[in-house]
Protein backbone atom coordinates (compact mmCIF):
# COMPACT_ATOMS: atom_id res chain seq x y z
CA UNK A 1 66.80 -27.45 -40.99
CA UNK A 2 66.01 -24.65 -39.15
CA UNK A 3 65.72 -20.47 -39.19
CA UNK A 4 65.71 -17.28 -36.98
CA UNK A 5 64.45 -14.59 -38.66
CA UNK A 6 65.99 -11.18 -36.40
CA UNK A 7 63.76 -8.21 -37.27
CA UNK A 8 64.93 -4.64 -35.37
CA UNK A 9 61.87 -2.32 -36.04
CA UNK A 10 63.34 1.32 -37.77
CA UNK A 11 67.25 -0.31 -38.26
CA UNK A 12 68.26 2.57 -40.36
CA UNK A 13 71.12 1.42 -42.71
CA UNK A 14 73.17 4.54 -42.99
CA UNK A 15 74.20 3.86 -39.10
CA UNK A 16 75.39 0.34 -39.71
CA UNK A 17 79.32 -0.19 -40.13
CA UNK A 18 78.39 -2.98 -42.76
CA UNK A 19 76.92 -0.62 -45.33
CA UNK A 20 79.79 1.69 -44.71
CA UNK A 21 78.28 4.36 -42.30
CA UNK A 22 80.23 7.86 -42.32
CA UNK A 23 78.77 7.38 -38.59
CA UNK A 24 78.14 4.03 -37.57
CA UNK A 25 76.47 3.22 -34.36
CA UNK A 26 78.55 0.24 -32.54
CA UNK A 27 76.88 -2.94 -33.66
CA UNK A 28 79.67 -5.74 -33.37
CA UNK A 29 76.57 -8.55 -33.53
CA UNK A 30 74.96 -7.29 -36.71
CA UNK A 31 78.30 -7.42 -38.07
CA UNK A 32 79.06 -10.88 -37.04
CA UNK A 33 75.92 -12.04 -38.71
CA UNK A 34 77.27 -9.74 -41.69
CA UNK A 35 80.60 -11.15 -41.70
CA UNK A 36 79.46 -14.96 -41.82
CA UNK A 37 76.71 -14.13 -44.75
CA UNK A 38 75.38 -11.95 -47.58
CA UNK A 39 75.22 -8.03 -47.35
CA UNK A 40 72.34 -6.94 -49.65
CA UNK A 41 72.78 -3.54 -50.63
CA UNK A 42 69.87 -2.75 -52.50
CA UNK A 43 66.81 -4.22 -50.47
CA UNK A 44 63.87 -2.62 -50.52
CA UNK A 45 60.52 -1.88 -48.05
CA UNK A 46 57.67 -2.57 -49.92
CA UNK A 47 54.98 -1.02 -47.85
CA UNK A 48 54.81 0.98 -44.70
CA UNK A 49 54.77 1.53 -41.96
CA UNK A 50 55.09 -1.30 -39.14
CA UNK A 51 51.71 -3.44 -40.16
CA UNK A 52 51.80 -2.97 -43.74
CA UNK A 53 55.38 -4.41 -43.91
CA UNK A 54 54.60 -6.90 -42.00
CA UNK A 55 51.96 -7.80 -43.79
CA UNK A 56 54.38 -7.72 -47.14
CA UNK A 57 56.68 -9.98 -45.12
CA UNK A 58 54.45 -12.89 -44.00
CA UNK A 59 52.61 -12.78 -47.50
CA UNK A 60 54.99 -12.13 -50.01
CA UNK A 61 52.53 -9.78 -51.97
CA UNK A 62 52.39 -5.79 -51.17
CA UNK A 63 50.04 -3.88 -48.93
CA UNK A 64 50.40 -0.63 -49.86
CA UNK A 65 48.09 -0.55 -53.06
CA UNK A 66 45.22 -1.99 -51.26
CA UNK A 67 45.09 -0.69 -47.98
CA UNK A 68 46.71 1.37 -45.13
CA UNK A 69 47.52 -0.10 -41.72
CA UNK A 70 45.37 -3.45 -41.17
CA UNK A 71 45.36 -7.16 -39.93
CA UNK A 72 46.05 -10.24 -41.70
CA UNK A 73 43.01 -10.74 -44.62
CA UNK A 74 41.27 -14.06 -44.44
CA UNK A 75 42.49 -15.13 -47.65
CA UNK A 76 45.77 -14.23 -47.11
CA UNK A 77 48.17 -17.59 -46.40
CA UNK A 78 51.16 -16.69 -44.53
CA UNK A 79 54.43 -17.69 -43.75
CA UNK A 80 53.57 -19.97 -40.20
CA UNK A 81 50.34 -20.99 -41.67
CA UNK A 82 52.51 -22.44 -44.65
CA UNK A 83 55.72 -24.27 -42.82
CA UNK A 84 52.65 -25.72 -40.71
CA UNK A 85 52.30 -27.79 -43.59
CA UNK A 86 55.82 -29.20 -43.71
CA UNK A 87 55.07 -29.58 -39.60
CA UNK A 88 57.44 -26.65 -39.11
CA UNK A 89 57.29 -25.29 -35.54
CA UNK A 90 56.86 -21.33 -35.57
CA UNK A 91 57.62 -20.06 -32.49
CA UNK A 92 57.30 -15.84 -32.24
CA UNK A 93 58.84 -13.97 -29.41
CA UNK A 94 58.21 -10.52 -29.81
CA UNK A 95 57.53 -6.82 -27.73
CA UNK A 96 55.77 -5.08 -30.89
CA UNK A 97 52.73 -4.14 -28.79
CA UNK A 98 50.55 -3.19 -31.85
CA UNK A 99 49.92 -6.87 -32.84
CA UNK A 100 47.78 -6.86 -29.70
CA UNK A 101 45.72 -3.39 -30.95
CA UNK A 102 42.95 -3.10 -33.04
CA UNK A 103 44.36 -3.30 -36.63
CA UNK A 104 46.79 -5.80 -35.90
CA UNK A 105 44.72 -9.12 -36.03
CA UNK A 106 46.16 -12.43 -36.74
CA UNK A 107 49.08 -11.96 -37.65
CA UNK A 108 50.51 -13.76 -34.36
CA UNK A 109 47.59 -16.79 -34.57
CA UNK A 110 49.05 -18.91 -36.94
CA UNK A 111 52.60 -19.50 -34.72
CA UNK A 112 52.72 -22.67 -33.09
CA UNK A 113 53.64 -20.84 -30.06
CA UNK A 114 54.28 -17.10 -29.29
CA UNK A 115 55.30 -14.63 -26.29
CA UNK A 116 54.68 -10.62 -26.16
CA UNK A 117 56.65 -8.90 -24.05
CA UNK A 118 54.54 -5.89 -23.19
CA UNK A 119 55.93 -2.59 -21.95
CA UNK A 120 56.33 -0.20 -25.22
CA UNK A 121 55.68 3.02 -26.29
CA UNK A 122 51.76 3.72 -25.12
CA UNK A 123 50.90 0.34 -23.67
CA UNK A 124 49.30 1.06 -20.45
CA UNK A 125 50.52 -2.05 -18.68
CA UNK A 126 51.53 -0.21 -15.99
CA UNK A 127 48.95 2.79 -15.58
CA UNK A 128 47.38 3.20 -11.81
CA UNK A 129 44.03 4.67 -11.86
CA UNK A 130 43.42 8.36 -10.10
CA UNK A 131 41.11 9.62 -7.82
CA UNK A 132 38.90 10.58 -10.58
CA UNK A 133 39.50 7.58 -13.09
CA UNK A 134 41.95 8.10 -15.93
CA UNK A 135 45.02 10.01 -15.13
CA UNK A 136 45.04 13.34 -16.76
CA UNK A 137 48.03 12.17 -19.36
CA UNK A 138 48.87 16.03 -20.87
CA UNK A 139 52.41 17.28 -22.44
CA UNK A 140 54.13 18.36 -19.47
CA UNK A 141 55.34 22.46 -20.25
CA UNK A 142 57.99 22.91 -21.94
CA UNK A 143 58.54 19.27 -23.55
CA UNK A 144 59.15 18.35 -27.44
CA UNK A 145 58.23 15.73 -28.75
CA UNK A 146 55.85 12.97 -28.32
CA UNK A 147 54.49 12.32 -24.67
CA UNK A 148 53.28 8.99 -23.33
CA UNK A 149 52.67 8.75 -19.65
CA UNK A 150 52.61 5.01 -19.98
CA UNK A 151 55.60 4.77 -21.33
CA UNK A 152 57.05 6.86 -17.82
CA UNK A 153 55.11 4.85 -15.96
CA UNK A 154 56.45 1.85 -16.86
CA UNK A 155 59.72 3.02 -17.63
CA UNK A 156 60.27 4.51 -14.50
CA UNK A 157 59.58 0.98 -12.69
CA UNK A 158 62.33 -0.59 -14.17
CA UNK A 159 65.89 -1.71 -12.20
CA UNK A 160 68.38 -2.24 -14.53
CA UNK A 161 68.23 -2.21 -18.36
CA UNK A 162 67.47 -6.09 -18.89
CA UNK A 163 64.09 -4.95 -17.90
CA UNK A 164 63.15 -2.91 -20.72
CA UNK A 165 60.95 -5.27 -23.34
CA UNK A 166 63.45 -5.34 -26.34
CA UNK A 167 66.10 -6.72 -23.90
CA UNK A 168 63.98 -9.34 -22.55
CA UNK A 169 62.78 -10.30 -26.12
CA UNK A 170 66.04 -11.00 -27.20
CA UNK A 171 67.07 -12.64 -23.60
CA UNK A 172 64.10 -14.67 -23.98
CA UNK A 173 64.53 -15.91 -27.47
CA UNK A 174 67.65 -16.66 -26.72
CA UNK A 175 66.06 -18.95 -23.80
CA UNK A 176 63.98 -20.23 -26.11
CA UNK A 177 66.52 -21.55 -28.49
CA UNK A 178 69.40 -22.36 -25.53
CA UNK A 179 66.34 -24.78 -24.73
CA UNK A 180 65.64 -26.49 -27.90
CA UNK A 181 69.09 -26.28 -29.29
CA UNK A 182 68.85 -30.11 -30.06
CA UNK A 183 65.65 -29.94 -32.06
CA UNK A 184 65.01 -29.65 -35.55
CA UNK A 185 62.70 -28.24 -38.03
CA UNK A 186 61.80 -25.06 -36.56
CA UNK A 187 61.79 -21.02 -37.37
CA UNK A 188 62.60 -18.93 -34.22
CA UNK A 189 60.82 -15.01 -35.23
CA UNK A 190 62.52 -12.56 -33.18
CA UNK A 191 60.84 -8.87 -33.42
CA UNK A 192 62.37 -6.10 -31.00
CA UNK A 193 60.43 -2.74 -31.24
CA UNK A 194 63.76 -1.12 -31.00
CA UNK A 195 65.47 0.89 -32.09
CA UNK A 196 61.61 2.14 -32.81
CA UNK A 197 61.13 5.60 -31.15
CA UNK A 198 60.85 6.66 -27.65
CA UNK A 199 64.35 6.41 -27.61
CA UNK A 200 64.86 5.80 -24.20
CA UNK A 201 67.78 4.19 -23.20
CA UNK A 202 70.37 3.55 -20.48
CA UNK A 203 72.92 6.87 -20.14
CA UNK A 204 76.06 4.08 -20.47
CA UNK A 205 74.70 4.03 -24.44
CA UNK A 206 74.49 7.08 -24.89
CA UNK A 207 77.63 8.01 -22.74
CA UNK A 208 79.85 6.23 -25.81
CA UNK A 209 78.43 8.71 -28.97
CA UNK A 210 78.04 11.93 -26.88
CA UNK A 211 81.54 13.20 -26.69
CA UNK A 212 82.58 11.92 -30.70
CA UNK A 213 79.01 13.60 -31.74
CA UNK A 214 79.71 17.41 -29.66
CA UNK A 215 76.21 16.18 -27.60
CA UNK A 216 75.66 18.93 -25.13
CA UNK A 217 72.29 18.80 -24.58
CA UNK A 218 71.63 18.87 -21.39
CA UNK A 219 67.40 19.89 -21.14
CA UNK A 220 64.03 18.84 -20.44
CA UNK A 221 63.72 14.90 -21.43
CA UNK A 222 64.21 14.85 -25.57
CA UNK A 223 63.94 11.45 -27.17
CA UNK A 224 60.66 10.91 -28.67
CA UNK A 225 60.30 12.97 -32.46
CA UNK A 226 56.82 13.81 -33.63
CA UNK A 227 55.91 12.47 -36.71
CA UNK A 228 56.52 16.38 -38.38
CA UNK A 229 59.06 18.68 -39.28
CA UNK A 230 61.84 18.87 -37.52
CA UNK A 231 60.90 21.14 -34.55
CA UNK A 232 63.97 20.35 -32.56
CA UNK A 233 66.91 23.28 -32.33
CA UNK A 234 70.30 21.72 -34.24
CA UNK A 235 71.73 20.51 -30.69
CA UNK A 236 68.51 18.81 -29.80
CA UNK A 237 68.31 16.79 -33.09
CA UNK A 238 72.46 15.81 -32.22
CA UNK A 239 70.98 14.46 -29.10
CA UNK A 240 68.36 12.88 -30.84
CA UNK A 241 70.86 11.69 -33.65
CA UNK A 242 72.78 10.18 -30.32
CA UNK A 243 70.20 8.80 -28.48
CA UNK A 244 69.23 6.90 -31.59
CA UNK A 245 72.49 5.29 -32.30
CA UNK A 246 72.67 4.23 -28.54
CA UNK A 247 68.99 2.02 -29.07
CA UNK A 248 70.40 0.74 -31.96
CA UNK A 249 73.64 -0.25 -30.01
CA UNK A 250 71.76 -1.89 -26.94
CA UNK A 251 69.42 -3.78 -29.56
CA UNK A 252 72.44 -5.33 -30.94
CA UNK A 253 73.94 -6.06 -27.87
CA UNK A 254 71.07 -8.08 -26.87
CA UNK A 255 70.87 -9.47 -30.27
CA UNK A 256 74.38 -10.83 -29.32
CA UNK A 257 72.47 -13.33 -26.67
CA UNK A 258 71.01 -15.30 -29.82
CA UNK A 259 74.40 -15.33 -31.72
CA UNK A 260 76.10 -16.94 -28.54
CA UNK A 261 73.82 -20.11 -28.64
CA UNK A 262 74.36 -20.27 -32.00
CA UNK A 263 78.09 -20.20 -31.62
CA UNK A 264 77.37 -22.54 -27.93
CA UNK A 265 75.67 -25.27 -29.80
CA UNK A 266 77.63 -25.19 -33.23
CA UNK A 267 73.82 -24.36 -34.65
CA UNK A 268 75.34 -22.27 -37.64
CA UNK A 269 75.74 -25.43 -39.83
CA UNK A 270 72.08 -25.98 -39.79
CA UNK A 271 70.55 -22.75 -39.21
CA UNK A 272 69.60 -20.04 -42.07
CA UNK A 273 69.88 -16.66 -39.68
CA UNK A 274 68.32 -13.69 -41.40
CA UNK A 275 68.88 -9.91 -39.72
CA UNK A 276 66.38 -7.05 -41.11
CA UNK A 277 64.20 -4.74 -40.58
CA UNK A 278 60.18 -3.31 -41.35
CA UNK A 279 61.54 0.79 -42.50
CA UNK A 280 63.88 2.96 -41.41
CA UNK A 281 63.78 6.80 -40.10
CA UNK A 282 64.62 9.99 -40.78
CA UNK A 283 66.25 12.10 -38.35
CA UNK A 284 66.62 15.58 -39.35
CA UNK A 285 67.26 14.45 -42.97
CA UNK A 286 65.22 16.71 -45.44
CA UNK A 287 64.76 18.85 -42.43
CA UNK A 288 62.20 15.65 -41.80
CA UNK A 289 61.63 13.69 -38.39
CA UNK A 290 60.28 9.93 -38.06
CA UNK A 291 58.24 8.68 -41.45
CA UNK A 292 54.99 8.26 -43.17
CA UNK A 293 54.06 11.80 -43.91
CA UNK A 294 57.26 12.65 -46.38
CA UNK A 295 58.43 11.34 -49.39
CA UNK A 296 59.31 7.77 -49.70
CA UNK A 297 63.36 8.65 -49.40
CA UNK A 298 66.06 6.29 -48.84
CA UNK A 299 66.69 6.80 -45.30
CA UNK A 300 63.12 4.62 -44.95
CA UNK A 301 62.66 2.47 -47.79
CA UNK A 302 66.36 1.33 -48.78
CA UNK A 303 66.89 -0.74 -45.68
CA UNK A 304 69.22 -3.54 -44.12
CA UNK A 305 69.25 -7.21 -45.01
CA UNK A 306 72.07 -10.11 -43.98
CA UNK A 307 71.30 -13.54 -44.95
CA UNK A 308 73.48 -16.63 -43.72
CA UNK A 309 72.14 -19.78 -45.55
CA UNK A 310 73.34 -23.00 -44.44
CA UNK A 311 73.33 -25.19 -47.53
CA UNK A 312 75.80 -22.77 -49.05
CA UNK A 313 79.61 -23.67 -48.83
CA UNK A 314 80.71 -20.00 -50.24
CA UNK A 315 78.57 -17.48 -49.93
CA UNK A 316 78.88 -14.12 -51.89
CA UNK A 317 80.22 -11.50 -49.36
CA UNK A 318 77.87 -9.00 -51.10
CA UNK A 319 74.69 -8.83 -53.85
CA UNK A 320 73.77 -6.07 -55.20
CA UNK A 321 70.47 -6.95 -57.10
CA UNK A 322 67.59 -5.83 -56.20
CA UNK A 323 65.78 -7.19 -53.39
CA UNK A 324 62.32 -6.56 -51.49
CA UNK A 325 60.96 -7.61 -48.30
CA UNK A 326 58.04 -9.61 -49.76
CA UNK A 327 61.26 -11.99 -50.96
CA UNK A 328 61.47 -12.99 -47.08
CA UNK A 329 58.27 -14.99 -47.96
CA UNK A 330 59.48 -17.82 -50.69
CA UNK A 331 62.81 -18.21 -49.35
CA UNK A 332 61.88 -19.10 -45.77
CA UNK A 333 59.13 -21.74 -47.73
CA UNK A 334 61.60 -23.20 -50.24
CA UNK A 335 63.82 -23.36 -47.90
CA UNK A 336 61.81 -25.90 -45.75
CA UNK A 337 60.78 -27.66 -48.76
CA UNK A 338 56.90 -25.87 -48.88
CA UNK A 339 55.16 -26.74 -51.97
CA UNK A 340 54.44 -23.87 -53.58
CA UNK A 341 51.40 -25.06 -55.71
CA UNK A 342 49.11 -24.31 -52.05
CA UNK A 343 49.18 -20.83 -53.06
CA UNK A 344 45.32 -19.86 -53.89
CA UNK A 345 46.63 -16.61 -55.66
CA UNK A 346 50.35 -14.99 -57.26
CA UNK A 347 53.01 -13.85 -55.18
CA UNK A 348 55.61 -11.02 -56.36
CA UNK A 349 58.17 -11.98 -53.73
CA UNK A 350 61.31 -13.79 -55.45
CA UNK A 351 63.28 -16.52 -53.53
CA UNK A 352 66.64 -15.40 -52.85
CA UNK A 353 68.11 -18.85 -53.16
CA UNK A 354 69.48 -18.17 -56.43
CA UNK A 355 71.59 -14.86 -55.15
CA UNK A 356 72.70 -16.75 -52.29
CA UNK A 357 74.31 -19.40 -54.46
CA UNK A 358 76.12 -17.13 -56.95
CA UNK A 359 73.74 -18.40 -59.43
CA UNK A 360 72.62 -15.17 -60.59
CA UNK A 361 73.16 -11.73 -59.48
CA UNK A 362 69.78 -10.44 -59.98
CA UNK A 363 65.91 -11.58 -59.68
CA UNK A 364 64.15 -8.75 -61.04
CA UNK A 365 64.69 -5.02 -62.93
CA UNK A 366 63.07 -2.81 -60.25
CA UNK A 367 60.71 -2.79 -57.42
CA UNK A 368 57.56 -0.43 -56.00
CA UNK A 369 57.39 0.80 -52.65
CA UNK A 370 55.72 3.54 -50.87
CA UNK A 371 52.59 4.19 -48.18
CA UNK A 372 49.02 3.92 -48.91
CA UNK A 373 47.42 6.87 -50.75
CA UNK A 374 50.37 8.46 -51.26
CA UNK A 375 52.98 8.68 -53.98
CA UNK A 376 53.87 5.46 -55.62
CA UNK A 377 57.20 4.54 -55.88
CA UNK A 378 59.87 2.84 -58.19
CA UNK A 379 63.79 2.15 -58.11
CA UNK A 380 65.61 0.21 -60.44
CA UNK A 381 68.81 0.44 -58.32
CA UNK A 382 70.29 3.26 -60.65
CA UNK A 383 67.44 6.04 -60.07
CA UNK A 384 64.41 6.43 -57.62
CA UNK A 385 61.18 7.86 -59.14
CA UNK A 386 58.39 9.61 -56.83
CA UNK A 387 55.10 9.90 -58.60
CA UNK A 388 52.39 12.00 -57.12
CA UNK A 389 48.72 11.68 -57.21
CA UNK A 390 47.44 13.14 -60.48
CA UNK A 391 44.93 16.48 -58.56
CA UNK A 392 44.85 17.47 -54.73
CA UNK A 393 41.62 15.70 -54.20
CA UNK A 394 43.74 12.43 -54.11
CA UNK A 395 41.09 10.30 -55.88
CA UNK A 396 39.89 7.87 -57.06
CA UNK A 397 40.89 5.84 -53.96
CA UNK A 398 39.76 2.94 -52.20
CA UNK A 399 40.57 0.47 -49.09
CA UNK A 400 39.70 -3.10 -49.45
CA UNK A 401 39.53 -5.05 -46.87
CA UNK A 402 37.66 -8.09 -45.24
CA UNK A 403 38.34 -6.97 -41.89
CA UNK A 404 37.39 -3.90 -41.52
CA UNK A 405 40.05 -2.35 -39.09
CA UNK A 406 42.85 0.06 -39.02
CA UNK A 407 45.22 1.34 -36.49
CA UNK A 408 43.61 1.60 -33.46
CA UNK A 409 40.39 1.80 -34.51
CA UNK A 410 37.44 0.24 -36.84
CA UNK A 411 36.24 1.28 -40.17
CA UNK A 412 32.95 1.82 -38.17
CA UNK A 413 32.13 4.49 -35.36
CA UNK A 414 34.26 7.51 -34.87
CA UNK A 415 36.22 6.77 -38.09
CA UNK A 416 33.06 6.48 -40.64
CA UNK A 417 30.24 8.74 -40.12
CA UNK A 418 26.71 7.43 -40.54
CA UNK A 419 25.56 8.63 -42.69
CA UNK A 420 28.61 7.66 -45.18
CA UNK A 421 27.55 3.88 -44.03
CA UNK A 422 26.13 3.88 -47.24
CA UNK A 423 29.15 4.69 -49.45
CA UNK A 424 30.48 1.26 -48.40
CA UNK A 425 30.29 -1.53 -50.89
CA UNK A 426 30.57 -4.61 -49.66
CA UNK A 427 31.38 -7.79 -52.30
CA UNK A 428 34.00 -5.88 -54.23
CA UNK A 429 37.25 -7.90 -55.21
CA UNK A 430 40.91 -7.69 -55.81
CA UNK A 431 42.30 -9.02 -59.22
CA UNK A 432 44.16 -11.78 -57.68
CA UNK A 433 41.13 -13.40 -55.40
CA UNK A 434 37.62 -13.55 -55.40
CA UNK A 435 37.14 -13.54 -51.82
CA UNK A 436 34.45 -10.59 -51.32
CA UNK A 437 35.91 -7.47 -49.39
CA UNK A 438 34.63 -4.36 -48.55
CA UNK A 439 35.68 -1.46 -50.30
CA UNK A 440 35.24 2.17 -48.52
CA UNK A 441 36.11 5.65 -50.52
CA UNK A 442 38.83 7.27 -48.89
CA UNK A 443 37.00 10.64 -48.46
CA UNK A 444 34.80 9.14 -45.69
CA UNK A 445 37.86 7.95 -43.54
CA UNK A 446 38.71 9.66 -40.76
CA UNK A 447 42.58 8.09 -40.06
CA UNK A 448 42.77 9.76 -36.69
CA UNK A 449 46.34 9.49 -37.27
CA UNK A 450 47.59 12.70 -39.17
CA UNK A 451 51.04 11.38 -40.37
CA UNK A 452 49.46 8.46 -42.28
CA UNK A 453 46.04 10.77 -43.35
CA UNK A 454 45.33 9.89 -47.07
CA UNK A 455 41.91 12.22 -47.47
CA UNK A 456 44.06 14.66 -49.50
CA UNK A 457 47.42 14.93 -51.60
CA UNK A 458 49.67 16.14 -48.95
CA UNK A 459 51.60 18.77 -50.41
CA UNK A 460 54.74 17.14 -48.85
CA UNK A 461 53.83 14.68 -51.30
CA UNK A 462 52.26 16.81 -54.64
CA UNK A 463 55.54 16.44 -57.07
CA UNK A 464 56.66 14.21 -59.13
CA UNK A 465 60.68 13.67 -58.70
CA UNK A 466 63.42 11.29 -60.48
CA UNK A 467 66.42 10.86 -58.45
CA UNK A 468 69.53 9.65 -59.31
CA UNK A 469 70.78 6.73 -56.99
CA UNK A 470 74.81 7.52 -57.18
CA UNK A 471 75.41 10.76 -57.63
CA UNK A 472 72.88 12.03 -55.57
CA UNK A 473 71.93 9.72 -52.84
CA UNK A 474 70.53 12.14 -50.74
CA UNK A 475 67.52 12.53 -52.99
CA UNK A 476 68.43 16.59 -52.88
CA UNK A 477 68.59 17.22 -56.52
CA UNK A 478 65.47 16.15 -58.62
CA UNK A 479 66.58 15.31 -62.43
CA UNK A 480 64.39 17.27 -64.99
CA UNK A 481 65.30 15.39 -68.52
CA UNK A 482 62.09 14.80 -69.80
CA UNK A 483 62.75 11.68 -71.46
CA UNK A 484 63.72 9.92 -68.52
CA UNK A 485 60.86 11.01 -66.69
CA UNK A 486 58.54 9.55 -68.98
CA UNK A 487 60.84 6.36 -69.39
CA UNK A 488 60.51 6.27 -65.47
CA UNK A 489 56.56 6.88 -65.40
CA UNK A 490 56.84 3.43 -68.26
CA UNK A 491 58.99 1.22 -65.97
CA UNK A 492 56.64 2.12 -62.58
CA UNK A 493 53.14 1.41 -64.98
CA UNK A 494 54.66 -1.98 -65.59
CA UNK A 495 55.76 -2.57 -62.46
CA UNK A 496 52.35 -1.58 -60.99
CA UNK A 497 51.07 -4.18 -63.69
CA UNK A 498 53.23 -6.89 -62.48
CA UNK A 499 51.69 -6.30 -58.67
CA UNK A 500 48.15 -6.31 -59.92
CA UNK A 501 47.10 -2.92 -58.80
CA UNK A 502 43.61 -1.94 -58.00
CA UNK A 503 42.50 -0.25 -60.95
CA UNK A 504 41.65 3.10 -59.78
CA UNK A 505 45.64 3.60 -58.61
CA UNK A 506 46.47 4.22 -62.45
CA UNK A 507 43.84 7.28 -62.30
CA UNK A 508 44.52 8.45 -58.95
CA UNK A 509 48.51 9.00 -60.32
CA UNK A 510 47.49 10.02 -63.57
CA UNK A 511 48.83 7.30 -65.63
């Protein structure tokens, strides 16, 4: 048996034809994946952003009650470690640079083999030195959005568009497989950072939404959203809105180069072939750009999943139970036979053999999702419910951790003062392991990264809302029935329960 598990970082759902898109980007390959297997239509994030669902993913348990951004814990098993044990071969081709950054450790280590393509966003790859050291890398005047002079740099070096690193990851793992077509007992990760912001792409992409979309724009380079309200006029966020949906169509494209060995080397009959992705985005929606600082709202946590499973003569087109991305963790193991009893501690993800089958058509009543230190949140498919820390001080809240890192940066100097060393407790636990870890107060963390900050209630993030998940999609209209609310605070407490929360969440949220 084998697997390829297709991850394209920020897929946002409501541009993909198969979940009926008002405005679908062209993605013929997702669709062929989609028209051999199951559509899920209501999977889940669990935590984010990038690391944190990553970390759901390759664990099966959820991130976002313990911790913010952070590397693989030493007691965590994950999914290569696991198939190891059934001498699977893991092989990882990816271009998400951050796995190579301080906060992203080992979650690459345990792959039998692996491959970074390097080249994204701020990796400085490609940055000359000045005459005076470090080139000055300043906003040039006049530009919105984010700025990355690495990203020009190497950018601007490249010939033709199978240069940039998402092509090549996809090129190359379709080497990869092209080359061991014939072998067996294998899972084949394939991670593109796009459609992931700066989205830079080739004009030809975004040459085939411009016209359809009433794109004009016509200024200073705009393709790369801070993560903050929208700043962008309403024909710079069309352009934006474009320039999105072209990504998304080159990703597939190259995605394409994977599904032709398949199809080459009549691999489908052996070959489980899973397409998702770690969150989505918002682009204008709730006058929002990008993620992590907003509300937990559909456009980012109610994301994309296709499964084609092998062993199943007749698939269901579609499932509409609920799913999560911590699921991705049992069914990958089961299906390579992994005993289960190795686990040193409880997962929550559920395999989705049984959906698959037609066996049942649902694993579970609802799901929590959200980012750390903000509001927690729950869906049970027919509502969404947003609850808010309890006061504006945020507290109590704590991140615990074994290895003490965080995007970009330690939980040491620069992000821990001093004289707060002392505030640290080391030899705390979690309730599911009693592997020590520190725990630090979340009042002496400096984040250094303001769209993820968790010091104070964000007052993006200070109410308390029930949606309902029909008639109002959009999350616009918050319902006020008081019964339901406190039905909905009941189902979330249980839920939280069922995940083994750190204590202190319950207080922090007031419940």
């Amino acid at each position: 048996m084998k697997a390829i598990f297709i991850l394209a970082d920020s897929t946002n759902r409501r541009f993909l034809n198969l979940y009926g898109s008002k405005s679908p980007a062209l993605t013929p390959n997702i669709d062929r994946i989609a028209a051999r297997g199951t559509v899920f239509e209501n999977h889940w994030c669990g935590s984010a952003p990038c690391m944190p669902a990553r970390r759901d993913i390759m664990t099966g348990r959820l991130n976002f009650l313990e911790k913010p951004w952070g590397g693989i814990e030493p007691f965590d098993q994950t999914l290569p470690a696991l198939l190891k044990t059934r001498n699977v071969y893991t092989r990882m081709v990816t271009d998400h640079y951050l796995y190579f950054h301080v906060g992203g450790e080992n979650y690459w280590n345990d792959f039998t083999s692996w491959e970074m393509i390097r080249g994204q966003e701020f990796d400085s790859l490609n940055m000359p030195a000045g005459p005076n050291g470090i080139l000055d890398c300043a906003r040039p005047d006049g530009y919105k959005g984010i700025y990355s002079r690495e990203h020009d740099e190497t950018y601007g070096a490249f010939r033709s568009e199978e240069e940039y690193p998402s092509p090549m990851t996809m090129k190359n793992a379709a080497a990869w497989l092209e080359k061991n077509a014939d072998a067996d007992n294998f899972m084949l990760w394939v991670e593109g950072f796009d459609p992931h912001e700066p989205f830079d792409v080739p004009q030809k992409y975004i040459d085939l939404y411009r016209e359809e979309a009433g794109d004009t724009y016509e200024g200073q380079p705009c393709y790369w959203p801070e993560y903050r309200k929208n700043i962008f006029t309403d024909e710079e966020t069309r352009h934006l809105n474009v320039r999105y949906k072209a990504l998304l169509t080159m990703t597939d494209h190259y995605i394409g180069k994977i599904l032709d060995v398949l199809d080459r080397h009549d691999m489908w009959k052996d070959t489980m072939v899973i397409f998702t992705t770690d969150h989505g985005y918002m682009l204008g929606e709730h006058d929002y750009m990008a993620k992590n600082y907003m509300p937990a709202y559909n456009e980012v946590f109610h994301i994309p999943l296709v499964v084609w499973d092998p062993r199943v003569q007749n698939q269901p087109a579609r499932v509409s139970g609920l799913t999560q991305n911590i699921d991705m963790f049992p069914t990958l193991l089961n299906y390579f036979g992994v005993d289960m009893g190795q686990l040193h501690y409880p997962i929550h993800g559920r395999d989705l053999a049984p959906l698959l089958s037609g066996q049942r058509a649902s694993l579970r009543d609802g799901v929590i999702y959200g980012y750390f230190g903000k509001s927690v949140n729950y869906t049970d498919g027919k509502r969404t419910y947003f609850r808010a820390a309890a006061t504006p001080e945020n507290r109590p809240l704590n991140v615990y951790t074994a290895i003490p890192t965080t995007l970009r940066q330690y939980y040491g100097v620069g992000c821990i003062a001093p004289e707060d060393y002392c505030k640290i407790r080391p030899g705390a636990s979690l309730p599911y392991t009693n592997y020590p870890v520190y725990s630090f107060p979340a009042d002496i963390i400096d984040f250094k990264n303001p769209s993820q900050e968790y010091s104070q209630r964000a007052e993006q993030n200070s109410e308390t809302c029930l949606f309902d998940q029909e008639t109002d999609y959009e999350q616009e209209h918050p319902l006020q029935d008081p019964a339901l609310l406190a039905e909905y605070e009941g189902k979330l407490k249980a839920c939280m329960e069922a995940h083994q929360a750190p204590a202190e969440q319950y207080e922090r949220l007031g419940l």
